[in-house]
Protein backbone atom coordinates (compact mmCIF):
# COMPACT_ATOMS: atom_id res chain seq x y z
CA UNK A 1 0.00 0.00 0.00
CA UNK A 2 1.00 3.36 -0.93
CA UNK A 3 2.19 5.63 2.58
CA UNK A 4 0.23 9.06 1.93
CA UNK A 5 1.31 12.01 4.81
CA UNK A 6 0.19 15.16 4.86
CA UNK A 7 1.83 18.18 6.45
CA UNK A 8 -0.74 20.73 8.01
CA UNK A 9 -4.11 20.50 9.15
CA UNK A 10 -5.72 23.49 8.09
CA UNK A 11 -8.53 23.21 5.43
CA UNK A 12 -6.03 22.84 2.49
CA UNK A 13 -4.72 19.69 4.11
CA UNK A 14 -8.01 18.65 5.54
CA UNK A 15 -9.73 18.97 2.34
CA UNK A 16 -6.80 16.81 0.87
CA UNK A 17 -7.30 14.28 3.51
CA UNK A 18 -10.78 14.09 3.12
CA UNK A 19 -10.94 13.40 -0.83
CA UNK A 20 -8.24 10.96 -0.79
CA UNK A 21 -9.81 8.91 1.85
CA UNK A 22 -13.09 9.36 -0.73
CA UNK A 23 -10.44 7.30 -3.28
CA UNK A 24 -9.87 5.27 -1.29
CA UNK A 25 -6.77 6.00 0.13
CA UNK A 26 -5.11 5.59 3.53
CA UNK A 27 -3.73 8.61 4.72
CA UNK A 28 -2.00 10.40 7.93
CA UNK A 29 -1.80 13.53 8.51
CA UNK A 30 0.57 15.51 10.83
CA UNK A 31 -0.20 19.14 12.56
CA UNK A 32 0.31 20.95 15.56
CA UNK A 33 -2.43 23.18 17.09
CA UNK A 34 -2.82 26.83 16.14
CA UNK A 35 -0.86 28.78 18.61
CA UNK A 36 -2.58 32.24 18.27
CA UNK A 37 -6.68 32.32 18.77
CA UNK A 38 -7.37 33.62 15.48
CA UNK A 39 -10.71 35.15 14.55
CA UNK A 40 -11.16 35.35 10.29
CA UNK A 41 -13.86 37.07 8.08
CA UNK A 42 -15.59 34.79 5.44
CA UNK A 43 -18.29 35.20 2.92
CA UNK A 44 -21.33 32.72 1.69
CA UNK A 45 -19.03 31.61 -0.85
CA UNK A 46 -16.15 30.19 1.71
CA UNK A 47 -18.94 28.22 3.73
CA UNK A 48 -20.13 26.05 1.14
CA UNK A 49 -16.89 25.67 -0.31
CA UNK A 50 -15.80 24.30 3.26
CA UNK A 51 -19.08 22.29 3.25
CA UNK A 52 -18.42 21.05 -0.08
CA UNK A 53 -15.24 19.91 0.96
CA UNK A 54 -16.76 17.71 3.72
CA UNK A 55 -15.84 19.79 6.93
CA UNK A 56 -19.47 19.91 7.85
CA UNK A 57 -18.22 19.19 11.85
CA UNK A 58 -15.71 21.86 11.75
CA UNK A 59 -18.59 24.81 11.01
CA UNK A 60 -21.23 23.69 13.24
CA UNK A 61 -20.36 26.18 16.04
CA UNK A 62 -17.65 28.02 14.48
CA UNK A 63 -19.42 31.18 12.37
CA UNK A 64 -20.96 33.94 13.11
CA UNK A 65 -23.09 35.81 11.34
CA UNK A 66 -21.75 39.73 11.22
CA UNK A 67 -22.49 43.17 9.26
CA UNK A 68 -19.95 44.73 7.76
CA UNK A 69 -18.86 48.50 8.07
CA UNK A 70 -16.19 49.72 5.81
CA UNK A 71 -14.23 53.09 5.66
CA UNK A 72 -12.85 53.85 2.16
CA UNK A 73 -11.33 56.23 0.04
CA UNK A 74 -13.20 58.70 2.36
CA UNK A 75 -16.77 56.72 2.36
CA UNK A 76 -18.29 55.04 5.46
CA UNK A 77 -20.90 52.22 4.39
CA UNK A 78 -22.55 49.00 5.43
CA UNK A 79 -21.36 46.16 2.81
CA UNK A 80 -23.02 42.63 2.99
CA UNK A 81 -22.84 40.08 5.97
CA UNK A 82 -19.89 38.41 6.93
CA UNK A 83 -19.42 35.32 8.99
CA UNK A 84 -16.84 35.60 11.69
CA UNK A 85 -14.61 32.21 11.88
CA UNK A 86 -13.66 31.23 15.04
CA UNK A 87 -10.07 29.20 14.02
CA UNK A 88 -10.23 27.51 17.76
CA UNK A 89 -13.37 26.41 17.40
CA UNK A 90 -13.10 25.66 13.77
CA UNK A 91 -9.73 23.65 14.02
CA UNK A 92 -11.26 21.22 17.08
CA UNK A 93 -14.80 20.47 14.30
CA UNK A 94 -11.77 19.76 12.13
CA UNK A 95 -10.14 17.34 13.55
CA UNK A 96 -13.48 15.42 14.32
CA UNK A 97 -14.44 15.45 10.52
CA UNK A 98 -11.14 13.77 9.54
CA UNK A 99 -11.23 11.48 12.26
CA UNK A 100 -14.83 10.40 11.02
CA UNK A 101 -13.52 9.62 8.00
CA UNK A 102 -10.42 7.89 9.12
CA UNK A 103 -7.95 9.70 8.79
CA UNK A 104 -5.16 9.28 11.14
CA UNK A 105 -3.78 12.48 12.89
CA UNK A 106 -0.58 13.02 15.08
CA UNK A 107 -0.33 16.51 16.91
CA UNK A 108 3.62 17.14 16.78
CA UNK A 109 5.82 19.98 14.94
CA UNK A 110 7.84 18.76 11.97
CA UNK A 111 11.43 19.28 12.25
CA UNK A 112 12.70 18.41 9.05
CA UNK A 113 11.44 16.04 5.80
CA UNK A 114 14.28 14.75 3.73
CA UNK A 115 13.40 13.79 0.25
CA UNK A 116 14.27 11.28 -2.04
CA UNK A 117 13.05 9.64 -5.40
CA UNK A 118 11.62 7.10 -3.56
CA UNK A 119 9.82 8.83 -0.32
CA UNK A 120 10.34 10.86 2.05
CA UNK A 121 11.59 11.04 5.63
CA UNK A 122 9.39 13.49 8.45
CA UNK A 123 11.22 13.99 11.23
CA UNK A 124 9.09 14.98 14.55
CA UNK A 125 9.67 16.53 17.92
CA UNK A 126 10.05 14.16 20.55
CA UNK A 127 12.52 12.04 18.13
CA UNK A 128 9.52 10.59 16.21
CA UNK A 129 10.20 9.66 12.38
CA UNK A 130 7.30 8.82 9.53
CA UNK A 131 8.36 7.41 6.38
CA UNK A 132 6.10 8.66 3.40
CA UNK A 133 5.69 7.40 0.15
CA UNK A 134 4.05 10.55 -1.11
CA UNK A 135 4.19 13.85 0.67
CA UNK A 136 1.48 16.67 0.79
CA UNK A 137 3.01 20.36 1.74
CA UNK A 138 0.03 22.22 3.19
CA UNK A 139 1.67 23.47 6.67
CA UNK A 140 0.88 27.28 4.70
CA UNK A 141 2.63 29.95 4.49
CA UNK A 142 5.33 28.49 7.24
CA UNK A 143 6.05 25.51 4.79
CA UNK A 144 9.93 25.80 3.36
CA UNK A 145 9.99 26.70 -0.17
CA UNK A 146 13.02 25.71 -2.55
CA UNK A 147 14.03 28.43 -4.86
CA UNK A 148 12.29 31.87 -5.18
CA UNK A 149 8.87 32.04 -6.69
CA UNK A 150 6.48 35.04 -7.51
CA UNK A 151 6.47 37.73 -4.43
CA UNK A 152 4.11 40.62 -4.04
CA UNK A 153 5.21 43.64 -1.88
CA UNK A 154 6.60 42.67 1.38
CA UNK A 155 3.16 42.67 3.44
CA UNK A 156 2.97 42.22 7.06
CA UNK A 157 -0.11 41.94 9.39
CA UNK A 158 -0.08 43.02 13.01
CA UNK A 159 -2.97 41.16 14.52
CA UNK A 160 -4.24 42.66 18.48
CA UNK A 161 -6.54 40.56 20.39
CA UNK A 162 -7.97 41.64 23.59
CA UNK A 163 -11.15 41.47 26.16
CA UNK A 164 -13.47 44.41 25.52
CA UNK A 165 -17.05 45.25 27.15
CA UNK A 166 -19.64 42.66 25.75
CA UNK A 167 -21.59 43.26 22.84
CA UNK A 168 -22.80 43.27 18.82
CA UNK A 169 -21.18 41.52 16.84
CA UNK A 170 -19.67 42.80 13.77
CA UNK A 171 -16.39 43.19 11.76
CA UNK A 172 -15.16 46.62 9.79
CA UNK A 173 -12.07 47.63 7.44
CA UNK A 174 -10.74 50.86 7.34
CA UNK A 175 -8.39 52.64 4.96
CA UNK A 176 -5.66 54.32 6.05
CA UNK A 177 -2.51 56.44 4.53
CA UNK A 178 0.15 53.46 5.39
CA UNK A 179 -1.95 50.33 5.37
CA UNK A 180 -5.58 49.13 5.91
CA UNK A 181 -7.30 47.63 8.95
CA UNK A 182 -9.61 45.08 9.90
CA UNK A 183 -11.40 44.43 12.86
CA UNK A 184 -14.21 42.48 14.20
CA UNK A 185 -15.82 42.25 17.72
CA UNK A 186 -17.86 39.03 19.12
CA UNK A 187 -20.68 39.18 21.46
CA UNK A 188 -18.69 38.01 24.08
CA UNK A 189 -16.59 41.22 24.27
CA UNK A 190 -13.49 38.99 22.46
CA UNK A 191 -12.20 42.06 19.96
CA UNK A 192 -9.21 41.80 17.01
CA UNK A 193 -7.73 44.57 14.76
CA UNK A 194 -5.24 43.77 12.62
CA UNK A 195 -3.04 46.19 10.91
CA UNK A 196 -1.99 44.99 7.71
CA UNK A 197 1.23 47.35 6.51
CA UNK A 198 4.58 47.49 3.91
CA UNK A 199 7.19 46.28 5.58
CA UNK A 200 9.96 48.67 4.01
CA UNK A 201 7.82 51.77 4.53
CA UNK A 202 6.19 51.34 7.49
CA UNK A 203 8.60 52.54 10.09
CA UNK A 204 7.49 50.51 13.08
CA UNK A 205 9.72 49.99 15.80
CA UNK A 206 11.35 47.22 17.52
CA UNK A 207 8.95 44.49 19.05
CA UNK A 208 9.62 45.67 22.26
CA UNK A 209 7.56 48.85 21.38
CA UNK A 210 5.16 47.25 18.47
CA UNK A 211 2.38 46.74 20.79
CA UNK A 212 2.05 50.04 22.19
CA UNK A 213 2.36 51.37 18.89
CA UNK A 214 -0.16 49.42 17.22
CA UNK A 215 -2.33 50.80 20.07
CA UNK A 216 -1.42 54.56 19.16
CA UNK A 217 -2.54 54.08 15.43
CA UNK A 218 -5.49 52.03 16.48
CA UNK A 219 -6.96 54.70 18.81
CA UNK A 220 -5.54 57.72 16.18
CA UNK A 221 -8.24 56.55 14.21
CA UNK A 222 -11.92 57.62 15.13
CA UNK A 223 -13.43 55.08 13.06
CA UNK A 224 -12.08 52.61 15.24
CA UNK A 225 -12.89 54.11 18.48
CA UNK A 226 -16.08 54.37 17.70
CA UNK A 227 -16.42 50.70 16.68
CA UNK A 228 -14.90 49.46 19.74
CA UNK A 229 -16.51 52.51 22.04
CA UNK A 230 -13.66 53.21 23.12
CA UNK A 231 -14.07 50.15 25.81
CA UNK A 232 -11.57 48.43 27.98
CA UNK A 233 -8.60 46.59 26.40
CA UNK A 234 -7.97 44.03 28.85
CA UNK A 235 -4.91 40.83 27.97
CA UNK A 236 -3.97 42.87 24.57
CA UNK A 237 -1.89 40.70 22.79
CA UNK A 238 0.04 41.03 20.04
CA UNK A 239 0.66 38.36 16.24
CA UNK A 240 2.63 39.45 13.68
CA UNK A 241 2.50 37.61 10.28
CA UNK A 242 3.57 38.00 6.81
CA UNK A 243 1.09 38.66 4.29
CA UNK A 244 2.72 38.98 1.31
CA UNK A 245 0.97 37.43 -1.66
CA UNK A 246 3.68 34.25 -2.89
CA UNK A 247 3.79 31.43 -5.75
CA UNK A 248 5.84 28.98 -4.82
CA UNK A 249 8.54 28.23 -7.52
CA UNK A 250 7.68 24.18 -7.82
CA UNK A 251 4.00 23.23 -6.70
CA UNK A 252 4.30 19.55 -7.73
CA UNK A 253 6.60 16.26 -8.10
CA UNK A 254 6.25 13.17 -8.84
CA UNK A 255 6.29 11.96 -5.22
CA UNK A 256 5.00 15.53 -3.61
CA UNK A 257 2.15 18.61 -4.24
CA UNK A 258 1.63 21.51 -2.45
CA UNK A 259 -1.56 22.71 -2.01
CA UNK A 260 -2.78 25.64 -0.03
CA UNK A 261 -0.64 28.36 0.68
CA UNK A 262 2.15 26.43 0.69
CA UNK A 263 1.21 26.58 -3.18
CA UNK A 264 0.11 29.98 -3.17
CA UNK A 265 -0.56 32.25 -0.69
CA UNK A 266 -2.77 35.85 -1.60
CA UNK A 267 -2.99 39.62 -0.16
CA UNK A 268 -5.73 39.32 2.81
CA UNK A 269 -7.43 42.10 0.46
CA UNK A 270 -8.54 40.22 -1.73
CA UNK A 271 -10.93 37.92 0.57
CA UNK A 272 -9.93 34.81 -1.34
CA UNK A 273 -7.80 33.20 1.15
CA UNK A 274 -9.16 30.25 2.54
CA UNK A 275 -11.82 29.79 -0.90
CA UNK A 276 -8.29 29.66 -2.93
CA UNK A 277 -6.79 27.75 -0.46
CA UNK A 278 -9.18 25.00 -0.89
CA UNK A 279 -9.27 25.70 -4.68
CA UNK A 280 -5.83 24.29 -5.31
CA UNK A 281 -6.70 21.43 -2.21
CA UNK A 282 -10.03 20.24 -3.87
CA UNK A 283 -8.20 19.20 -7.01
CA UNK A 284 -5.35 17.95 -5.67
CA UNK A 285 -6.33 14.06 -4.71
CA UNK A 286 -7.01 13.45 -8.32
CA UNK A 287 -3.74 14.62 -9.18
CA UNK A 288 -2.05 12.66 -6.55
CA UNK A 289 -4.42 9.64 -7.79
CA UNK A 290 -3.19 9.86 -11.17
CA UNK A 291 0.82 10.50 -10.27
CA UNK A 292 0.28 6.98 -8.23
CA UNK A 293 -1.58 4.72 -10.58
CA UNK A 294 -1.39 6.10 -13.75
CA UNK A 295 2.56 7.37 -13.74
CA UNK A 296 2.45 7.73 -17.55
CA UNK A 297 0.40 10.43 -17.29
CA UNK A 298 2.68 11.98 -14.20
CA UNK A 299 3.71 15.45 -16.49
CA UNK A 300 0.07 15.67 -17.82
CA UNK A 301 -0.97 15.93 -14.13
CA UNK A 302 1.64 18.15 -13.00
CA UNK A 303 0.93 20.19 -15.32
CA UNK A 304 -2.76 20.68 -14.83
CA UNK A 305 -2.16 21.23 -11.16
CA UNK A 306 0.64 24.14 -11.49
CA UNK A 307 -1.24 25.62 -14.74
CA UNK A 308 -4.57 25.98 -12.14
CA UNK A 309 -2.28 27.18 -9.21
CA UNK A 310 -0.89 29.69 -10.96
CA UNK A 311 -4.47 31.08 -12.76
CA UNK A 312 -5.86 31.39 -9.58
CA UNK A 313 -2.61 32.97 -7.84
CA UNK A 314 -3.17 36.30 -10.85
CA UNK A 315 -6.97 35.93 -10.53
CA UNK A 316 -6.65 36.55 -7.00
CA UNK A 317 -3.83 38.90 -7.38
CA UNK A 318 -5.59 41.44 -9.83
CA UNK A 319 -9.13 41.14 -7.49
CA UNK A 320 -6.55 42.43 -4.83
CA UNK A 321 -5.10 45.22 -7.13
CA UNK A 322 -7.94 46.38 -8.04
CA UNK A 323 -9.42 47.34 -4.36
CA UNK A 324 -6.47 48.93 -3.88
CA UNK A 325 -6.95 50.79 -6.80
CA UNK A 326 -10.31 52.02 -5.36
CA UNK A 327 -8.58 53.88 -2.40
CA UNK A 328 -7.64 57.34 -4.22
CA UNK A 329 -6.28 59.47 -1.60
CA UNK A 330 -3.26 57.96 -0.77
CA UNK A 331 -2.68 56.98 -4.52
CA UNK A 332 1.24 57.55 -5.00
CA UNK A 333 2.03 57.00 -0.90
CA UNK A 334 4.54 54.04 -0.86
CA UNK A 335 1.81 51.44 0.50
CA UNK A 336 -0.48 52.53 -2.17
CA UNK A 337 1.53 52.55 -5.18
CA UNK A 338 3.17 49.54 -4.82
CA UNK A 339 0.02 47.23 -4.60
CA UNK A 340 -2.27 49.67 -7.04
CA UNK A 341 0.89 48.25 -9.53
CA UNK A 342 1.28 44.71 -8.55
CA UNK A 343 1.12 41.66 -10.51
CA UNK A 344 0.53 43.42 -13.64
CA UNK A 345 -2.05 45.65 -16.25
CA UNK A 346 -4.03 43.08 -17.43
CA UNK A 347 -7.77 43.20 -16.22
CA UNK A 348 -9.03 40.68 -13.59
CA UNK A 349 -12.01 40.23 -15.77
CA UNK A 350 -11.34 40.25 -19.48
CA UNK A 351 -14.60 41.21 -21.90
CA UNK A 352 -16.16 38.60 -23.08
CA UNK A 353 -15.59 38.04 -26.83
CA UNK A 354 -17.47 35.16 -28.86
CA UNK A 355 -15.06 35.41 -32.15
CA UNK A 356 -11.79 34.92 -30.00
CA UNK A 357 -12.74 31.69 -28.30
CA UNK A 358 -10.96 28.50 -29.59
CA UNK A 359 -10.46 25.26 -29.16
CA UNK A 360 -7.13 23.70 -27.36
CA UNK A 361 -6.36 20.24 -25.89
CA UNK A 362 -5.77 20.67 -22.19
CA UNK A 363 -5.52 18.65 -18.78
CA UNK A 364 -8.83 18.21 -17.28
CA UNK A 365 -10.43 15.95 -14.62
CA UNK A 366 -12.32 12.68 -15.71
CA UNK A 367 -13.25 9.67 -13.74
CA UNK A 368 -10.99 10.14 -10.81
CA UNK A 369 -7.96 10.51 -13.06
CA UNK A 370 -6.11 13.81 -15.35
CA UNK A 371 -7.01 13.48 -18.33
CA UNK A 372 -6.38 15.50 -21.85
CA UNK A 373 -9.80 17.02 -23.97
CA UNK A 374 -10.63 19.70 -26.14
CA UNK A 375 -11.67 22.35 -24.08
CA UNK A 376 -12.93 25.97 -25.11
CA UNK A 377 -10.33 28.86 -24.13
CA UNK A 378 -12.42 32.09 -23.63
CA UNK A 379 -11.29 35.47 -22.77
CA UNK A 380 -12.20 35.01 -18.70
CA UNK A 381 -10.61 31.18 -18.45
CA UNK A 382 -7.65 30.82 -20.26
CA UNK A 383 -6.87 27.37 -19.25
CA UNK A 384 -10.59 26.56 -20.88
CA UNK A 385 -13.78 24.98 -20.27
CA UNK A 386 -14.41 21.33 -20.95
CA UNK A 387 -18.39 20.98 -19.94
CA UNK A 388 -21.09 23.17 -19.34
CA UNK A 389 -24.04 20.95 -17.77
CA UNK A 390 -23.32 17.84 -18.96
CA UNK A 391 -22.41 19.44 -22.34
CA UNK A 392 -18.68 19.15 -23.98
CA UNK A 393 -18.38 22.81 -25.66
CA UNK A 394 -15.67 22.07 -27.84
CA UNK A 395 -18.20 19.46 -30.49
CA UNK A 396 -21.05 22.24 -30.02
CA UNK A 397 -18.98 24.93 -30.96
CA UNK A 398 -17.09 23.64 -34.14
CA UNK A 399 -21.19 22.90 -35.09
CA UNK A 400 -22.45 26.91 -34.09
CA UNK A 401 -19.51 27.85 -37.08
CA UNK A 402 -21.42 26.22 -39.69
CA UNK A 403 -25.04 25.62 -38.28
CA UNK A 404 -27.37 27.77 -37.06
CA UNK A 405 -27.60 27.15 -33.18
CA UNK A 406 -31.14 26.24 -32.98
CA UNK A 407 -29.95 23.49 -34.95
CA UNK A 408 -27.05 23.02 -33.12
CA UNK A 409 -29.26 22.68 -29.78
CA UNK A 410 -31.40 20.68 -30.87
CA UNK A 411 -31.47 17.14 -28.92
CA UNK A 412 -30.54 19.06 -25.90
CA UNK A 413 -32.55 18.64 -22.33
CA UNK A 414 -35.03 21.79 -22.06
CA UNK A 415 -32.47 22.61 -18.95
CA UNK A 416 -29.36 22.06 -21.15
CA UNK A 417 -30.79 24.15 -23.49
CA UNK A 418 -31.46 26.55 -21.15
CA UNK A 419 -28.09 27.16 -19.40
CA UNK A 420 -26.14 26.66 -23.20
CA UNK A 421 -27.71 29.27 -24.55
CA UNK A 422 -27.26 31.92 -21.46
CA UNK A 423 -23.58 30.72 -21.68
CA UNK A 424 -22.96 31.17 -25.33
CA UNK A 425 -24.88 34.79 -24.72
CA UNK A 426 -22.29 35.75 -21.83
CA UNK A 427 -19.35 34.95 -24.22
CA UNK A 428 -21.05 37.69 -26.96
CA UNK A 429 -22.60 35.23 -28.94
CA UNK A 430 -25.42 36.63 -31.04
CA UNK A 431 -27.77 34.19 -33.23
């Protein structure tokens, strides 16, 4: 039997865990517990996402529902609702979804992994030693990286955690000349603000002196005053952590994958980062599936695994530019300029544009395994779409070039029908 470990138990490596014990597989999975209680704001979109990838335990009492204030480029307003993730809380439901489903977890901190062509070698605290025949990397953005990949600016986030009076809850970002902040406050009185800043430009001082200084430029701003009401900080803590927006260099081996953001890891502004977290998890036990039983097709799945990775690493990237872009007062300050810049000038949404689409062979997913399939490239997915319900687009649109598409969809389920022809009319496609 083939050894499977995996490195990190966040919901990269739990979502990892969980599908490859769906194949079938046997798998263990090494992770220490979270050392900083961490509260994190999610939308709609995250919650199903974790749902969908079986971690139905580990949100049962961990979200809470919260309205959103935000403060930028001199506007206050009230955005949609957020849900509040309590990591604590959230990590324990975790832990009892993959040990539902089998998987085997030991809590210890991994001091090493040597590598080899044939496996790998994990050494553990406590003089403990597992021998892997495939490795997962999802231990985030703490996971060593060979080689330099893609970097953003150097980003840090100053995180303050501390007992306030009992209340509302609700979470808030704010703008500000150096940086941005976001803060949330449970009903319990348990309140967070993190500071997210440049690292070259920000000036802070030594980390004897960070804490009261993150406390100056939280209570120099009035909009956070008066969404903490100017209450009580009892226990203020401080966690600093880097948020700079990384690709790794190598995402996948024969023997290995990374997934999460020990694949790629995004600006906090761009409210992707657990949802692309688990983007680049969810497809990874079919990759690791083929790499193990199908080894002839080992570059065909690399390849679709680091060709996703790295979409969704400039997806999320240009999402982030772009709301920086939005905040116009502080346009040319250091902080500003750099991320307003950063990855590139191409659009985060290209136009849609029927005449340029085309047809390319590609890697895709089919019956457990990566496969290769004509796929349609369009403007907004350039690594092409292979289905669209239960449809292949690549047959339907060599027909639409020479048939009229009544024609064309004719045969089709009334619902087929339906969703074809409000996708062919979002890619400009006009009978």
């Amino acid at each position: 039997m083939t050894t499977l470990v995996i490195l990190g138990a966040g919901p990269a490596g739990a979502a990892v865990a969980l599908g490859l014990r769906r194949l079938g597989y046997a798998v263990t999975l090494v992770s220490e517990w979270r050392r900083f209680a961490a509260l994190e704001g999610v939308s709609q979109r995250v919650l199903e996402a974790l749902r969908g990838a079986g971690l139905q335990r580990a949100l049962t009492d961990a979200t809470l529902p919260s309205r959103r204030q935000v403060a930028w480029n001199g506007q206050e307003h009230a955005q949609n609702i957020e849900f509040l993730l309590d990591r604590p809380t959230f990590d324990r439901g975790l832990r009892e979804d993959l040990a539902r489903a089998g998987v085997e977890l030991i809590e210890g901190r991994v001091l090493g992994v040597q590598s080899r062509s044939d496996g790998h070698r994990i050494e553990l605290d406590g003089g403990k030693a597992l021998e892997a025949d495939f490795l997962v990397e999802a231990r985030g953005r703490q996971a060593p990286a060979s080689g330099k990949g893609l970097r953003g600016p150097e980003t840090v986030s100053l995180l303050n955690r501390w007992q306030g009076t009992p209340g509302a809850t609700a979470s808030a970002v704010e703008s500000l000349e150096d940086g941005w902040a976001w803060m949330a406050r449970r009903a319990d009185g348990q309140c967070y603000w993190q500071w997210t800043v440049d690292v070259a430009s920000a000036g802070l001082p030594g980390k004897a002196q960070l804490l009261d200084y993150c406390r100056e430029r939280r209570q120099g701003s009035g909009f956070a005053r008066a969404f903490f009401a100017d209450g009580d900080e009892l226990g203020l803590q401080l966690h600093a952590r880097s948020s700079t927006a990384i690709l790794a260099p190598q995402v996948c081996g024969e023997n290995w994958i990374r997934v999460g953001d020990a694949a790629m890891a995004v600006d906090p502004l761009s409210g992707n980062g657990i949802f692309q977290s688990l983007s680049s998890a969810l497809q990874a036990p079919v990759v690791i599936n083929t790499l193990l039983v199908k080894p002839e097709r080992a570059l065909l799945a690399q390849a679709f695994h680091r060709q996703r990775v790295e979409q969704l690493f400039m997806r999320f990237a240009r999402i982030g530019r772009d709301f920086y872009a939005d905040e116009q007062r502080w346009a040319e300050q250091p902080f500003w300029l750099a991320r307003r810049q950063w990855p590139d000038a191409e659009v985060a949404h290209a136009a849609a544009d029927f005449s340029a689409l085309r047809i390319e062979r590609m890697p895709v997913l089919r019956d457990g395994f990566v496969d290769e399939a004509e796929v349609v490239i369009t403007a907004d997915q350039p690594l092409g779409i292979w289905h669209v319900q239960g449809v292949e687009l690549a047959p339907l649109l060599r027909r639409l070039q020479v048939e009229p598409a009544g024609q064309v969809l004719t045969g089709l389920s009334e619902e087929q029908g339906r969703v074809i022809r409000g996708w062919l009319l979002s890619q400009g496609y006009r009978p």
